[in-house]
C-alpha atoms as a PDB file:
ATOM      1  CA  UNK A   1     263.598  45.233  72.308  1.00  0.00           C
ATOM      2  CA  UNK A   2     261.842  43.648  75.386  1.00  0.00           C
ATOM      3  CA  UNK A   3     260.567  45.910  78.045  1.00  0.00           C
ATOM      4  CA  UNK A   4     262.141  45.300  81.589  1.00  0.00           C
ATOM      5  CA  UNK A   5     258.844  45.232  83.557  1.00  0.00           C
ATOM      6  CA  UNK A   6     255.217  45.559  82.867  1.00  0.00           C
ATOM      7  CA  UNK A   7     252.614  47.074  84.889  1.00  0.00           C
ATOM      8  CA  UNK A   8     249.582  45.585  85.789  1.00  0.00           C
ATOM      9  CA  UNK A   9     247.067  47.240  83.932  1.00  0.00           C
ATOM     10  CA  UNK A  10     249.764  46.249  80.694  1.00  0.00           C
ATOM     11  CA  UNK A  11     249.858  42.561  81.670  1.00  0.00           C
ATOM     12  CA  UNK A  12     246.148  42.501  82.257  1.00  0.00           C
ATOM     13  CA  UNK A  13     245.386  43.833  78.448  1.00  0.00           C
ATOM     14  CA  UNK A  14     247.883  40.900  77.172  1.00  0.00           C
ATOM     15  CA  UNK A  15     246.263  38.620  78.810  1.00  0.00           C
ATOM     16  CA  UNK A  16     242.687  39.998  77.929  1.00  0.00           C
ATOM     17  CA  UNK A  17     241.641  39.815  81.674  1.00  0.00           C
ATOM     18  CA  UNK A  18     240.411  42.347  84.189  1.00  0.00           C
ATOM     19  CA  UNK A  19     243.474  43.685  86.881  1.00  0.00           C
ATOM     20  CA  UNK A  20     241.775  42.387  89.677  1.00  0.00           C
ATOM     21  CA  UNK A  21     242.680  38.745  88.446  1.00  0.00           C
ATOM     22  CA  UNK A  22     246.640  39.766  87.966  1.00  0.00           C
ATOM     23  CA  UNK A  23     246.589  40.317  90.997  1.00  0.00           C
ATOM     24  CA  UNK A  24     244.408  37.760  92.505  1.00  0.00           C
ATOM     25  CA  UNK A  25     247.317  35.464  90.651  1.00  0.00           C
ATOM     26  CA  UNK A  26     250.226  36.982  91.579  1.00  0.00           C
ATOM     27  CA  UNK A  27     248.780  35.765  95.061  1.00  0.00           C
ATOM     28  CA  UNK A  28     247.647  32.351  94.325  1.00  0.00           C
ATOM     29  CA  UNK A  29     250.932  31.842  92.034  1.00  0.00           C
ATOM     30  CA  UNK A  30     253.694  33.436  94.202  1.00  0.00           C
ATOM     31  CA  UNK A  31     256.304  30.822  93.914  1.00  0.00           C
ATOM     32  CA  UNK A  32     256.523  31.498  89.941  1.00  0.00           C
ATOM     33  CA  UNK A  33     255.331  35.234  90.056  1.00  0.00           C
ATOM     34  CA  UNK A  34     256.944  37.661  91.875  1.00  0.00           C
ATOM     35  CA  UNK A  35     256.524  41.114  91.423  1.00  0.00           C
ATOM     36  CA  UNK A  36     258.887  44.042  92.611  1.00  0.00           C
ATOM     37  CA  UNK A  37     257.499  47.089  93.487  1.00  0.00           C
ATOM     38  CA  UNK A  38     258.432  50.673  92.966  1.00  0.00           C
ATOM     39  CA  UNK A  39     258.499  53.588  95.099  1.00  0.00           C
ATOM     40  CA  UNK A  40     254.506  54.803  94.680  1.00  0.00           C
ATOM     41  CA  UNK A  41     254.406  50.658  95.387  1.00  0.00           C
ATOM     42  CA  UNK A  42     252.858  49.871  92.109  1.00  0.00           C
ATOM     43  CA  UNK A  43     253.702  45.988  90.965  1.00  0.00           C
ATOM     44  CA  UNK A  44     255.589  45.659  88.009  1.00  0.00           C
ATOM     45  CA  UNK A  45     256.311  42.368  86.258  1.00  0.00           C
ATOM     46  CA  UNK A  46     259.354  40.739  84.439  1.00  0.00           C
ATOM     47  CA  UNK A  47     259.331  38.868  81.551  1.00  0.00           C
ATOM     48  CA  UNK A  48     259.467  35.787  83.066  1.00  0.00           C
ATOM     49  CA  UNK A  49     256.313  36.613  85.320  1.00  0.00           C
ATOM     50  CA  UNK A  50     254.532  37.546  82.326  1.00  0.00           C
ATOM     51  CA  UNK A  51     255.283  34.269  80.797  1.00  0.00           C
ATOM     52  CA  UNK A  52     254.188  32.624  83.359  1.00  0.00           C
ATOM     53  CA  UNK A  53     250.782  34.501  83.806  1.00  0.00           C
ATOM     54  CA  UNK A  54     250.238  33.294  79.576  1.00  0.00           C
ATOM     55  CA  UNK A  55     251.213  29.646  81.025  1.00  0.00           C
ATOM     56  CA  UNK A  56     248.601  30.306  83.982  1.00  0.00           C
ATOM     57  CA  UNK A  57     246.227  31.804  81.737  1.00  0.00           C
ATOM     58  CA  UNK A  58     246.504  29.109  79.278  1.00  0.00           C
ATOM     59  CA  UNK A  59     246.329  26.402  82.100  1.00  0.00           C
ATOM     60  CA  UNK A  60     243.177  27.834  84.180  1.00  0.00           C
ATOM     61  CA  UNK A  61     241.065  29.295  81.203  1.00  0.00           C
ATOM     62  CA  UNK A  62     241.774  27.383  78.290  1.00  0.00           C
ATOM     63  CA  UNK A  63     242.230  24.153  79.651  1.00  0.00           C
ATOM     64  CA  UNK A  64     239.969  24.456  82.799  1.00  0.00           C
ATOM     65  CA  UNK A  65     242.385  23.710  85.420  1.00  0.00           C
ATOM     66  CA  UNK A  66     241.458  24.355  88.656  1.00  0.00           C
ATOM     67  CA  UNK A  67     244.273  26.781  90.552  1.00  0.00           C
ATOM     68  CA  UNK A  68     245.551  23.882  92.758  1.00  0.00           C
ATOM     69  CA  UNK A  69     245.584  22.412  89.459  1.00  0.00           C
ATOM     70  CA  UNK A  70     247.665  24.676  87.623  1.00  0.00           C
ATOM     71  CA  UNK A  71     249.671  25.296  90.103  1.00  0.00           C
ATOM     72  CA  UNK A  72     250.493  21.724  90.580  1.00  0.00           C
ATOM     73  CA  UNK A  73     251.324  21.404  87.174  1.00  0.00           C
ATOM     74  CA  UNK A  74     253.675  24.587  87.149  1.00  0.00           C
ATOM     75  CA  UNK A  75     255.628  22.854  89.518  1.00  0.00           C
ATOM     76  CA  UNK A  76     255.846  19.514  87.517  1.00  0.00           C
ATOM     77  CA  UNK A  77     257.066  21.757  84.645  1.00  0.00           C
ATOM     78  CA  UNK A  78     259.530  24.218  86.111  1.00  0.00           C
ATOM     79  CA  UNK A  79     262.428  22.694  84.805  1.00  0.00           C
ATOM     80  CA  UNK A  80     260.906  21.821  81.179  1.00  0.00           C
ATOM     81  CA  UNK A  81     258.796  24.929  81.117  1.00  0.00           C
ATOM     82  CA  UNK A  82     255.464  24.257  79.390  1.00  0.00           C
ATOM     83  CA  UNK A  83     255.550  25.251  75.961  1.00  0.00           C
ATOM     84  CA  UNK A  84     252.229  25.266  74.421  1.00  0.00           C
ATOM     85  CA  UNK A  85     251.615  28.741  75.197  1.00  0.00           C
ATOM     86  CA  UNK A  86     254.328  29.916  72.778  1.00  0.00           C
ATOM     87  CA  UNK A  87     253.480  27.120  70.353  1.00  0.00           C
ATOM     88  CA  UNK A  88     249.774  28.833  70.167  1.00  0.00           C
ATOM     89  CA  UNK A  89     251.264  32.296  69.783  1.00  0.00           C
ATOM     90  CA  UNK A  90     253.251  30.853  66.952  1.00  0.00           C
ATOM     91  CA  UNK A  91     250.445  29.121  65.185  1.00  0.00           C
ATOM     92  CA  UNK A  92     247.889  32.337  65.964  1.00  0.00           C
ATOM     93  CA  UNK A  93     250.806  34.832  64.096  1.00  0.00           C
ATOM     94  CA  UNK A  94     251.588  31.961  61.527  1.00  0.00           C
ATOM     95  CA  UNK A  95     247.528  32.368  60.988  1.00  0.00           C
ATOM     96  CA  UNK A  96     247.313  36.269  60.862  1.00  0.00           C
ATOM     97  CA  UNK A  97     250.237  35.892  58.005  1.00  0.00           C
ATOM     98  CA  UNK A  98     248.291  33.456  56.441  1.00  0.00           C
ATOM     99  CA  UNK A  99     245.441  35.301  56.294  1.00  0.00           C
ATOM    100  CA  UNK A 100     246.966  38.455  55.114  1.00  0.00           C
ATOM    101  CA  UNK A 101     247.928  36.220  52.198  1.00  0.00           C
ATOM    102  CA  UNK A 102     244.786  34.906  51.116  1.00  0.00           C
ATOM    103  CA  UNK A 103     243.164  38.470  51.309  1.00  0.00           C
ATOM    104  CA  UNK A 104     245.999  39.832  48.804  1.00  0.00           C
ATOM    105  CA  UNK A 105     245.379  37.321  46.438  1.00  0.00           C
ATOM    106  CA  UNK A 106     242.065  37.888  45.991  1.00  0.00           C
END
């Protein structure tokens, strides 16, 4: 079952990244992230936000995108969200299996 929101210090450690850059993005990337808050006014993230911080992630450090950049290109893709983040997730767990394999068998 799928969590209903994340907190920051929870999105930062699946992303791998420091908090200060969640939130620095959930700045820069308003229009596609958009925390609520609750009442000590902590940010906490839906699903979709944290799909779109992998998509930002992806976008900015893997392919070097500048933010203007990214964010540019989130907007090209809202409609046909960008799906090579969960491609890569699939071919990283389709990897660990594989790997598990190849260590049984030998």
């Amino acid at each position: 079952m799928e969590k209903m929101y994340y907190s920051i210090g929870e999105v930062a450690e699946i992303l791998g990244e420091n908090t200060s850059l969640v939130r620095f993005w959930s700045g820069k990337f308003s229009d596609f992230i958009k925390p609520v808050r609750n009442k000590k006014g902590n940010r906490l993230f839906t699903a979709e936000d944290v799909s779109n911080y992998k998509i930002i992630h992806h976008l900015v450090k893997d392919r070097g995108m500048t933010l203007e950049g990214a964010k540019g290109r989130m907007h090209d893709n809202r409609e046909g969200e960008d799906k090579t983040v969960d491609i890569l997730a699939s071919l990283d767990r389709i990897k660990s299996q594989l790997t598990e394999i190849k260590d049984m068998m030998e």
